[in-house]
C-alpha atoms as a PDB file:
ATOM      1  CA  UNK A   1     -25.853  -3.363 -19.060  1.00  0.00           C
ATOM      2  CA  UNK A   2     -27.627  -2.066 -22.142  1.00  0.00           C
ATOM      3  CA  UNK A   3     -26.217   1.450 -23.389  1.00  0.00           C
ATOM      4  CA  UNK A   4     -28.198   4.592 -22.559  1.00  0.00           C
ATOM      5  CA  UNK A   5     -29.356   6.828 -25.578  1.00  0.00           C
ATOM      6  CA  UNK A   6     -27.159   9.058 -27.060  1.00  0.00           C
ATOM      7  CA  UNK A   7     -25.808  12.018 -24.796  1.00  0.00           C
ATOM      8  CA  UNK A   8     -27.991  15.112 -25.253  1.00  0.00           C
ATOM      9  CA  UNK A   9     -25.669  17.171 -23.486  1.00  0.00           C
ATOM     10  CA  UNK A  10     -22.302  16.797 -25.135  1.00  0.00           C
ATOM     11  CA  UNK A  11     -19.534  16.757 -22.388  1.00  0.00           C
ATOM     12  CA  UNK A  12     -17.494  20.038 -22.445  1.00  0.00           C
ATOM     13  CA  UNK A  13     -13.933  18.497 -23.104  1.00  0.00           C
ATOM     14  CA  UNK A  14     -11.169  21.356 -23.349  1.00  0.00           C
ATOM     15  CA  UNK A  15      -8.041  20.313 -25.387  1.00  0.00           C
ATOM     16  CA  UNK A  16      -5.091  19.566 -22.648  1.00  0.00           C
ATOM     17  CA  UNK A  17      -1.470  20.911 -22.305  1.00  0.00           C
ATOM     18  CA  UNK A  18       0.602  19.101 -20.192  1.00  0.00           C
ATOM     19  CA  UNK A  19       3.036  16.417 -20.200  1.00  0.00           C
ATOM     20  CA  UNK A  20       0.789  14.565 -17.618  1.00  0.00           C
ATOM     21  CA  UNK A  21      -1.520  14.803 -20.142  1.00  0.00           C
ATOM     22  CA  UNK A  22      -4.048  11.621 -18.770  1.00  0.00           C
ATOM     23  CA  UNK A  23      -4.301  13.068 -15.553  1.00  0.00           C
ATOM     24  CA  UNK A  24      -5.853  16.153 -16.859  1.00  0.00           C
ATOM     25  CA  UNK A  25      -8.060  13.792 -18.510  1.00  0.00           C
ATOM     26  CA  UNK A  26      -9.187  11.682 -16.302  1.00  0.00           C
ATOM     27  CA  UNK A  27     -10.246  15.090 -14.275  1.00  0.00           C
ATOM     28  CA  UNK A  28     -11.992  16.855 -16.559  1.00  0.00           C
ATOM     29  CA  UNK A  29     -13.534  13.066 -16.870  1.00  0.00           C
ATOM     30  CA  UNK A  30     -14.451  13.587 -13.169  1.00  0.00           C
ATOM     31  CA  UNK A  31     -15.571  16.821 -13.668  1.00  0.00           C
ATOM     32  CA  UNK A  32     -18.523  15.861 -15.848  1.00  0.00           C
ATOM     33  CA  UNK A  33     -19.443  12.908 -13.802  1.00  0.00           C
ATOM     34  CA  UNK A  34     -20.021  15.392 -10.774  1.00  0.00           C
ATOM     35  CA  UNK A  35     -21.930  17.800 -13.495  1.00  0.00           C
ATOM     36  CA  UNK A  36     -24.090  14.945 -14.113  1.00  0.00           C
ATOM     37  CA  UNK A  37     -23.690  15.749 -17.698  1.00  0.00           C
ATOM     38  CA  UNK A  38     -21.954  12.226 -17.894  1.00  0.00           C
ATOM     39  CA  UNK A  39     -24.484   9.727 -15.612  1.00  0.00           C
ATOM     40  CA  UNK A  40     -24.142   5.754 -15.149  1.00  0.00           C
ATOM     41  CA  UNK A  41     -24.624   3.717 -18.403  1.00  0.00           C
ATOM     42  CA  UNK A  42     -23.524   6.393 -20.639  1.00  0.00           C
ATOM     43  CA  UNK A  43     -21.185   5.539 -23.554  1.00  0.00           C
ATOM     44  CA  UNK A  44     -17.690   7.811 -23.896  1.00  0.00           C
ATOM     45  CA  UNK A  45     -17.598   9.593 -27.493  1.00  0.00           C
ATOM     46  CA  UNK A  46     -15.262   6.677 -29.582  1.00  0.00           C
ATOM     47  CA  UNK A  47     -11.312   7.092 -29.010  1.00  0.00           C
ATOM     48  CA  UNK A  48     -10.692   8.705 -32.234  1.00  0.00           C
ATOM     49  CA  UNK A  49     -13.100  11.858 -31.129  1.00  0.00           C
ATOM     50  CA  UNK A  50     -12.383  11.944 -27.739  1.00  0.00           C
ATOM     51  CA  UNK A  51      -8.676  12.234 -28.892  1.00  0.00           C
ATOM     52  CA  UNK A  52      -9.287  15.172 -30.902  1.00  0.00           C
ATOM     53  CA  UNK A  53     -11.571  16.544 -28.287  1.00  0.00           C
ATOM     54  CA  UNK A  54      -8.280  16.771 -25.613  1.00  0.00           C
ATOM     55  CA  UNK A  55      -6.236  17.527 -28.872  1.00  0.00           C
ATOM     56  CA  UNK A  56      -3.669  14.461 -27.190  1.00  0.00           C
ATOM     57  CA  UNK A  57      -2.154  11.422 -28.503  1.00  0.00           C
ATOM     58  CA  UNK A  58      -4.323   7.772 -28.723  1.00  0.00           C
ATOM     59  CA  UNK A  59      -1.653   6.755 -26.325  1.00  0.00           C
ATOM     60  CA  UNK A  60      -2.528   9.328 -23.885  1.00  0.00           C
ATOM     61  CA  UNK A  61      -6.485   9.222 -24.123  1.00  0.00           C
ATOM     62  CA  UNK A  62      -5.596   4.885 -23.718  1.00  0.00           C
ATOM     63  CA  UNK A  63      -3.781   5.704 -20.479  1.00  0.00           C
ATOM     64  CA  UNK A  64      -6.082   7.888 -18.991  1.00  0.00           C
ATOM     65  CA  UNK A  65      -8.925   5.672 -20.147  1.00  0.00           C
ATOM     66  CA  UNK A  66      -7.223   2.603 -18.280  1.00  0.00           C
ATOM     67  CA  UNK A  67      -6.651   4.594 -15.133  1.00  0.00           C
ATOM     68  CA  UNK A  68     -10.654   5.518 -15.033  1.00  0.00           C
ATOM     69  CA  UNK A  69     -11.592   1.436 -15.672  1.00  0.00           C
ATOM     70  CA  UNK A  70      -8.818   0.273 -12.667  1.00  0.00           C
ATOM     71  CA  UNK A  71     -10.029   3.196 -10.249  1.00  0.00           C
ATOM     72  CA  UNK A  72     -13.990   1.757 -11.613  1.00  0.00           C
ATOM     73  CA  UNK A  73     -15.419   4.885 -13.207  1.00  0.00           C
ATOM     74  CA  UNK A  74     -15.498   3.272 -16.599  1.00  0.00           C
ATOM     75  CA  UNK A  75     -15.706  -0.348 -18.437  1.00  0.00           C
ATOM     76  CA  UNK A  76     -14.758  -1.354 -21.747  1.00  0.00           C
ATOM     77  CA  UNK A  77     -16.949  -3.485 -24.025  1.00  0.00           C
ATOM     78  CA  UNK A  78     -15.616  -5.309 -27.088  1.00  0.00           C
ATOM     79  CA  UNK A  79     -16.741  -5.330 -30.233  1.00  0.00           C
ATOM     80  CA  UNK A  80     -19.203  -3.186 -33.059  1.00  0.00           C
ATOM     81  CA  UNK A  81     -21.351  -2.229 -30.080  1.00  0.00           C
ATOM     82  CA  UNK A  82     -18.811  -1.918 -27.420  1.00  0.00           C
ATOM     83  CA  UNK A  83     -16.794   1.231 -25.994  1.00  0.00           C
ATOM     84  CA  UNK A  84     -16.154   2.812 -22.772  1.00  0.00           C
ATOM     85  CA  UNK A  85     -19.453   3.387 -20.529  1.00  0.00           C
ATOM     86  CA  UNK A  86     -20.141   4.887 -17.117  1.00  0.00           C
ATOM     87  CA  UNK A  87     -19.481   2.217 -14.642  1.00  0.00           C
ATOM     88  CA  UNK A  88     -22.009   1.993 -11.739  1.00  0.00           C
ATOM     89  CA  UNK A  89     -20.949   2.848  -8.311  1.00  0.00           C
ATOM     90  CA  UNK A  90     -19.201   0.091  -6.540  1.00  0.00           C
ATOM     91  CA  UNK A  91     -18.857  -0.005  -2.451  1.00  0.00           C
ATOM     92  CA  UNK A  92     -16.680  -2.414  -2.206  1.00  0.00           C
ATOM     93  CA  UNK A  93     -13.494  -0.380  -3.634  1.00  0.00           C
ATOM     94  CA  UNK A  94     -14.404   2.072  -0.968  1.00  0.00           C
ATOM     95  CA  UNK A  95     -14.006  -0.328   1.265  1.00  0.00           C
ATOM     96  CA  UNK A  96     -11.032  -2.214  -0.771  1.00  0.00           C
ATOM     97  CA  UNK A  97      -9.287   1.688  -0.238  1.00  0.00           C
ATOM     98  CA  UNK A  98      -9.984   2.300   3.190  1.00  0.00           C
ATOM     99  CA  UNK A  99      -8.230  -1.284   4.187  1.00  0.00           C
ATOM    100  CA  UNK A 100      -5.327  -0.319   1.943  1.00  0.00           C
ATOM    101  CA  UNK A 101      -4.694   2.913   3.516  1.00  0.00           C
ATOM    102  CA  UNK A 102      -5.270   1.631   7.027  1.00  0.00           C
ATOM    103  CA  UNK A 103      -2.671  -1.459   6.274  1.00  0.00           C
ATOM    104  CA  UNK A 104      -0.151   1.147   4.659  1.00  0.00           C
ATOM    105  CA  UNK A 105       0.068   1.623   8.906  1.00  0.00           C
ATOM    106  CA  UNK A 106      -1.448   4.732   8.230  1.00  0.00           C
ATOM    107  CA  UNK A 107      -4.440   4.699  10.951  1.00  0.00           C
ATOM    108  CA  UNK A 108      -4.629   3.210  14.316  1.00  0.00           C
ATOM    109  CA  UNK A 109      -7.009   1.145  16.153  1.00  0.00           C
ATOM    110  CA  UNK A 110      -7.340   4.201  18.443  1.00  0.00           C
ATOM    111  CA  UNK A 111      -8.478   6.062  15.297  1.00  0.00           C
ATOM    112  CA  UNK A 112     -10.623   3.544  14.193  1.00  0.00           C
ATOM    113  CA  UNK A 113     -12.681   3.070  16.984  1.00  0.00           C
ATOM    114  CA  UNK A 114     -12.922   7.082  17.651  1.00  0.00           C
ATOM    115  CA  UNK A 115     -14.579   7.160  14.153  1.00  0.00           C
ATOM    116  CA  UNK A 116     -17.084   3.621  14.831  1.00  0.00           C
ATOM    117  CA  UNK A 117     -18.019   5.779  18.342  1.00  0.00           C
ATOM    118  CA  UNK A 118     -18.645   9.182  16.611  1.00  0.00           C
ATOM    119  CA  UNK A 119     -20.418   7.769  13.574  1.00  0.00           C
ATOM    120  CA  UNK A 120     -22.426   4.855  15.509  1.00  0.00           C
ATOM    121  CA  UNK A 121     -23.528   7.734  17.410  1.00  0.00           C
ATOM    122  CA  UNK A 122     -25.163   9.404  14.412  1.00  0.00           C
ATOM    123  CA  UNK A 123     -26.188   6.393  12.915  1.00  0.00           C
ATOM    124  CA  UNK A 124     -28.129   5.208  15.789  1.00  0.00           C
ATOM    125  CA  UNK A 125     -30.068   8.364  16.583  1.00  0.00           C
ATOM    126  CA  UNK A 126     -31.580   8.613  12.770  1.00  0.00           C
ATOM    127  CA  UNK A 127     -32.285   4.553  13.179  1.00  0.00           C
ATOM    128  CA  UNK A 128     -33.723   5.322  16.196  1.00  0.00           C
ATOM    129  CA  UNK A 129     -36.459   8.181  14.648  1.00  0.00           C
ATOM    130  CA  UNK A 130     -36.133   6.698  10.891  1.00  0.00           C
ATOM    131  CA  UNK A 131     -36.440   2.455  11.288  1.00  0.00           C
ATOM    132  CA  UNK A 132     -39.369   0.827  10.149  1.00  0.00           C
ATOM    133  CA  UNK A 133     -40.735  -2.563  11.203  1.00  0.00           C
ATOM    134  CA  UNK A 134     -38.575  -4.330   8.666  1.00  0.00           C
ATOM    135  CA  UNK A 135     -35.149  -2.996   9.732  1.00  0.00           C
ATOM    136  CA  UNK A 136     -36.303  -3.766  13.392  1.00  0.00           C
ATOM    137  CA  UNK A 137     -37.232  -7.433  12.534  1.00  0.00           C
ATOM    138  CA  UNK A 138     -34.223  -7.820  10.145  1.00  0.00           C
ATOM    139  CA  UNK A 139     -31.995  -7.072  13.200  1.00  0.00           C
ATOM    140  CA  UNK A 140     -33.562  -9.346  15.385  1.00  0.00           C
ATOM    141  CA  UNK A 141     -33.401 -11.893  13.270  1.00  0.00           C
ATOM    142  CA  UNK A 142     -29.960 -11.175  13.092  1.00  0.00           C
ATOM    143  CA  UNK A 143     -29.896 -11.012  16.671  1.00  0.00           C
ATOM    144  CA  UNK A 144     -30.868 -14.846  16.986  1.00  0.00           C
ATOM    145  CA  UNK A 145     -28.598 -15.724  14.492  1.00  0.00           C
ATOM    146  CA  UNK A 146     -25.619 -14.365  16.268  1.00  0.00           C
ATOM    147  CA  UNK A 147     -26.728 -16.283  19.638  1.00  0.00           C
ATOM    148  CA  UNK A 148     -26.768 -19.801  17.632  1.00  0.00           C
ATOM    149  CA  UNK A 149     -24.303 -19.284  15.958  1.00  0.00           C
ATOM    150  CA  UNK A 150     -21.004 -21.892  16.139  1.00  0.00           C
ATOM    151  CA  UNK A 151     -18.206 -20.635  14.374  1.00  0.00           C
ATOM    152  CA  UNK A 152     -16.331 -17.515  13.753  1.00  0.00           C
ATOM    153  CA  UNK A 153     -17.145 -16.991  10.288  1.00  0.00           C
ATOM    154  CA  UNK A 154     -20.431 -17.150  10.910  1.00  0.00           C
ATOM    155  CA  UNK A 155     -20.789 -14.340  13.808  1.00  0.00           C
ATOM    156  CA  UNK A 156     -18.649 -11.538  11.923  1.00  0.00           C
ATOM    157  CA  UNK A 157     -21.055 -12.470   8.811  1.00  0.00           C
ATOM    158  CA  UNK A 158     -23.277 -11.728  11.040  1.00  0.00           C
ATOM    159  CA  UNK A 159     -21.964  -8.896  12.616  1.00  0.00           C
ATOM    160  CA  UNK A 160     -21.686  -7.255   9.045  1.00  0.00           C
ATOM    161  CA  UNK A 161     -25.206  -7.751   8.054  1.00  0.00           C
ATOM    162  CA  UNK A 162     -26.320  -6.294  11.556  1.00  0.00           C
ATOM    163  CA  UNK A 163     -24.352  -2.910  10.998  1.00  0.00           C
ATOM    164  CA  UNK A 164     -25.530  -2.872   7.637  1.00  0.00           C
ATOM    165  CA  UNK A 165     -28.909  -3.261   8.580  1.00  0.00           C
ATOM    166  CA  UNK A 166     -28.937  -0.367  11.246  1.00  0.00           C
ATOM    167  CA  UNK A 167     -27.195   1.740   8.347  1.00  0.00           C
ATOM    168  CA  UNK A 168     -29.909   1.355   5.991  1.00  0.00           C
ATOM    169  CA  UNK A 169     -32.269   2.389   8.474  1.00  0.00           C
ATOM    170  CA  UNK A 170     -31.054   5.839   8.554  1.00  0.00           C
ATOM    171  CA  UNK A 171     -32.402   5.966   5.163  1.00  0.00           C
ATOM    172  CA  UNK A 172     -29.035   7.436   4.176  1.00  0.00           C
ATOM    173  CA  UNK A 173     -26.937   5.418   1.584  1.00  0.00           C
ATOM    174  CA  UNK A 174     -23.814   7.531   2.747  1.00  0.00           C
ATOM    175  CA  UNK A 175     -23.634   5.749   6.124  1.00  0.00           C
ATOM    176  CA  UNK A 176     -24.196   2.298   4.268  1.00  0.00           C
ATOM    177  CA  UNK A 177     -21.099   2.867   2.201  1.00  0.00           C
ATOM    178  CA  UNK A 178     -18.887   3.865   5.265  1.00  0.00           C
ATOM    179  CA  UNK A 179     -19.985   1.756   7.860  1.00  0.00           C
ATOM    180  CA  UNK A 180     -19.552  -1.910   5.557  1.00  0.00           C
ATOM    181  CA  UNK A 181     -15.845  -0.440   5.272  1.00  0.00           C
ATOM    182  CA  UNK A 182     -15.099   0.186   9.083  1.00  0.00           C
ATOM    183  CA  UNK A 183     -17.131  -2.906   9.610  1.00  0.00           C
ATOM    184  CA  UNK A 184     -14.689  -4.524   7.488  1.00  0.00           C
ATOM    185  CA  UNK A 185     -11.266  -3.394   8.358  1.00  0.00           C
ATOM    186  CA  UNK A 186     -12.309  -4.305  11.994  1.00  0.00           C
ATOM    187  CA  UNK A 187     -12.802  -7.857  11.525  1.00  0.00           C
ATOM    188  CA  UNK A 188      -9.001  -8.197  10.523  1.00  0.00           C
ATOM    189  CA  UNK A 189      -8.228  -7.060  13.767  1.00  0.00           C
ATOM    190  CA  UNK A 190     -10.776  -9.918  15.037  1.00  0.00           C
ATOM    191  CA  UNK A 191      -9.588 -12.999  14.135  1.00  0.00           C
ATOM    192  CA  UNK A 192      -8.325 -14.728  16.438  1.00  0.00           C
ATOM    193  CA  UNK A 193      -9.325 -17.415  19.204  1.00  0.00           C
ATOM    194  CA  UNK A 194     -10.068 -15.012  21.899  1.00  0.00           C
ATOM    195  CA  UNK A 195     -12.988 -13.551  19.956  1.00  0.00           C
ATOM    196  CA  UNK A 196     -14.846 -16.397  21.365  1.00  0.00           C
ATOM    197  CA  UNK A 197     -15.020 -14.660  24.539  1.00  0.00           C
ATOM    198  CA  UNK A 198     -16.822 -11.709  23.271  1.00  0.00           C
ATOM    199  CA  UNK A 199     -20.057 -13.753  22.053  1.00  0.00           C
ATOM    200  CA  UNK A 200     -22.306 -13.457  24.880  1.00  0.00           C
ATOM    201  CA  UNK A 201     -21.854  -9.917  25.810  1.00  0.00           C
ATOM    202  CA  UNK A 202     -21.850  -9.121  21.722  1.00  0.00           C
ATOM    203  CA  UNK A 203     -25.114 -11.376  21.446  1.00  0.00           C
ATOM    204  CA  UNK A 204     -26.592  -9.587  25.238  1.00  0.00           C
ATOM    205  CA  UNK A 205     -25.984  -6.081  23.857  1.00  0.00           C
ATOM    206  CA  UNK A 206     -27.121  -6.162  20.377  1.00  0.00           C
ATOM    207  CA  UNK A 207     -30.575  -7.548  22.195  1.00  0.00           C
ATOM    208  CA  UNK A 208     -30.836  -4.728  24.432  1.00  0.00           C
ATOM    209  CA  UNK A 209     -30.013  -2.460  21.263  1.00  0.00           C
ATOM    210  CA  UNK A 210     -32.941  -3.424  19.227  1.00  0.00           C
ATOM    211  CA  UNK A 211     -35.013  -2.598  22.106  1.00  0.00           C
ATOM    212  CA  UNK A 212     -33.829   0.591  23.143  1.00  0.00           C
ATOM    213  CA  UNK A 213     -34.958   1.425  19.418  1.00  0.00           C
ATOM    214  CA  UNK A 214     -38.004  -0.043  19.804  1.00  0.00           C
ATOM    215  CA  UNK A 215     -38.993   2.157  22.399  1.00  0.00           C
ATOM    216  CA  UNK A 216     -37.077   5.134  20.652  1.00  0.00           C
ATOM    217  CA  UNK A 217     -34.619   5.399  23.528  1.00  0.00           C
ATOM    218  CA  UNK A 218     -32.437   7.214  21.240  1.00  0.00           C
ATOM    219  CA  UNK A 219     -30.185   8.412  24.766  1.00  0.00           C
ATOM    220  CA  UNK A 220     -29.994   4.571  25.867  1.00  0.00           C
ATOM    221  CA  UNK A 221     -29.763   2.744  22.130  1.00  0.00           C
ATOM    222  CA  UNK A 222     -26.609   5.368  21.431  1.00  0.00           C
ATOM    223  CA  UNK A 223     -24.855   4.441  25.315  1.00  0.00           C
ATOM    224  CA  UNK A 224     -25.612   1.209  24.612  1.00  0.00           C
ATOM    225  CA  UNK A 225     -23.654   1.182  21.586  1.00  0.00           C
ATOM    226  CA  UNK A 226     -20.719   3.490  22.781  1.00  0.00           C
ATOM    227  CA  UNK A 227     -20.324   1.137  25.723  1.00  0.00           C
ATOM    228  CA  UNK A 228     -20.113  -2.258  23.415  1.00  0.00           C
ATOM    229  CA  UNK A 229     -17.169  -0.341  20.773  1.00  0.00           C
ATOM    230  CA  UNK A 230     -15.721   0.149  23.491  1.00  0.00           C
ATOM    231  CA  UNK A 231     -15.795  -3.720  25.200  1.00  0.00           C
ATOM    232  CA  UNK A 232     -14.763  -4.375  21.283  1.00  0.00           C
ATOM    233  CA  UNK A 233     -12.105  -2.166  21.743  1.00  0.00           C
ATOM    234  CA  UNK A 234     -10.681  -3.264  25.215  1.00  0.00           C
ATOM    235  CA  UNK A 235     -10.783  -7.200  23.990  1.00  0.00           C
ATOM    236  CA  UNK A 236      -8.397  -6.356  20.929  1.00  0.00           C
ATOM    237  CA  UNK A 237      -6.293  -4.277  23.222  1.00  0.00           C
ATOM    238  CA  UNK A 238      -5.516  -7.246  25.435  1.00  0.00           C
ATOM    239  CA  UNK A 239      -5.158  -9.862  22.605  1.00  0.00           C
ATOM    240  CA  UNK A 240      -2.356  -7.223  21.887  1.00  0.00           C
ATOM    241  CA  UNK A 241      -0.983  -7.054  24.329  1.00  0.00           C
ATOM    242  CA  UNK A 242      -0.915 -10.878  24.774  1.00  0.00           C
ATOM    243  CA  UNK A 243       0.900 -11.192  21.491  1.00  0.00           C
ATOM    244  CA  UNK A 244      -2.364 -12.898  19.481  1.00  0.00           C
ATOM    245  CA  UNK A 245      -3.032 -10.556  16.829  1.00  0.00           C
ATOM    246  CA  UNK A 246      -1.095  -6.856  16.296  1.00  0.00           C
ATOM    247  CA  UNK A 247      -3.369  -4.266  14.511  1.00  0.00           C
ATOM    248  CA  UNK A 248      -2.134  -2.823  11.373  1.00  0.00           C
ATOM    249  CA  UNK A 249      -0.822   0.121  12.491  1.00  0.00           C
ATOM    250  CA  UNK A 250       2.237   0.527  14.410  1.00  0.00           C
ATOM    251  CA  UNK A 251       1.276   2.960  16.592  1.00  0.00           C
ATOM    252  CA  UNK A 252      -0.145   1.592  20.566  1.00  0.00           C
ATOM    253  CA  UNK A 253      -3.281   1.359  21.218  1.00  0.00           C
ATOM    254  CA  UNK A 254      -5.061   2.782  24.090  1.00  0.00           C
ATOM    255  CA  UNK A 255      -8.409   3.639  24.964  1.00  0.00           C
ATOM    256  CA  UNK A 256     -10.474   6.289  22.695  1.00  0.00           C
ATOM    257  CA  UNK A 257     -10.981   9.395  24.120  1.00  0.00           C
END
């Protein structure tokens, strides 16, 4: 990525007291990313200023510069032109963190498929008013796909692309984001034989979806969704019970209220 001109806006660094010293750094870091005084691209001032800018050690300016690069805020480029620049933003460690924290037996399917309900809900009411003729055909196409489909991998690749689809036709990058990570950390409650058993009502109901927001039946396209999380739900329930797959969590699972 080529660098961005030199910052017009100097950052407003403050020197730091504290023996966590990189954690105030990394912060005030933060800070002027949400300011937008720091923006994607941008190049960090070189160590040697930015140390006497914090008024801290090389060491600690290195450590909080490392946490920033692992969390993704910031890469490092060798050499006479390199440095530390503004990383661009990166869905996939949202979704990398929300499967962490929901393996760390943190969350519950019950949880999980409360949130798909609520937020399907939303999602499908602005796709309903917002979708143009290219998300509709997208998600047939998708549609078809799914029904011809002949393997497992195939269908939850699928399945990802359809939910992504319907989230960009809210026209709201926000739902993208959060919807490929619930997408996600459902399919690892998925695998497993018995998902087989789940393809014709899953092919069935995403048919009947794209028409309901065809004809901007916003009340039937959001039932109509509610109704297959829940079938979702109910078939990972009983694969649970039967001992083929247990959810992350420890926690039962029983139907979301």
């Amino acid at each position: 990525m080529p660098a961005r001109p030199a910052l017009t806006v100097k950052p407003g660094f403050v020197p730091v007291r504290t023996q966590r010293a990189f954690e105030v750094i990394c912060d005030q870091i933060r800070r002027e990313l949400a300011q937008k005084t720091l923006k994607v691209g941008d190049k960090l001032p070189p160590e040697r200023e930015l140390a006497a800018q914090f008024q801290v050690s090389r060491g600690a300016l290195r450590e909080a510069l490392r946490s920033l690069e692992v969390a993704g805020i910031i890469y490092n480029v060798k050499g006479a032109k390199g440095g530390a620049f503004v990383q661009a933003a990166d869905s996939e460690r949202v979704t990398q963190a929300m499967q962490d924290y929901i393996h760390l037996d943190s969350v519950s399917l019950d949880e999980l498929t409360e949130a798909r309900i609520a937020l399907q809900e939303v999602i499908v009411r602005l796709a309903c008013a917002r979708a143009t003729e290219a998300h509709l055909v997208d998600l047939e196409r998708i549609v078809e796909e799914t029904r011809v489909a002949g393997d497992l991998e195939t269908r939850l690749r699928c399945a990802e692309e359809y939910y992504a689809v319907l989230a960009r036709a809210t026209m709201n990058r926000i739902f993208g984001v959060v919807m490929k990570s619930l997408s996600s950390i459902l399919q690892s409650f998925l695998k497993d034989p018995d998902h087989e058993l789940l393809q014709e009502s899953l092919f069935q109901s995403r048919l009947r979806l794209v028409r309901l927001l065809r004809e901007k039946d916003c009340e039937g396209a959001v039932e109509e969704m509610r109704q297959h999380l829940e079938r979702i739900h109910r078939h990972i329930q009983r694969g649970n019970a039967a001992g083929t797959r247990r959810p992350p969590g420890r926690r039962s699972a029983k139907r979301p209220a």
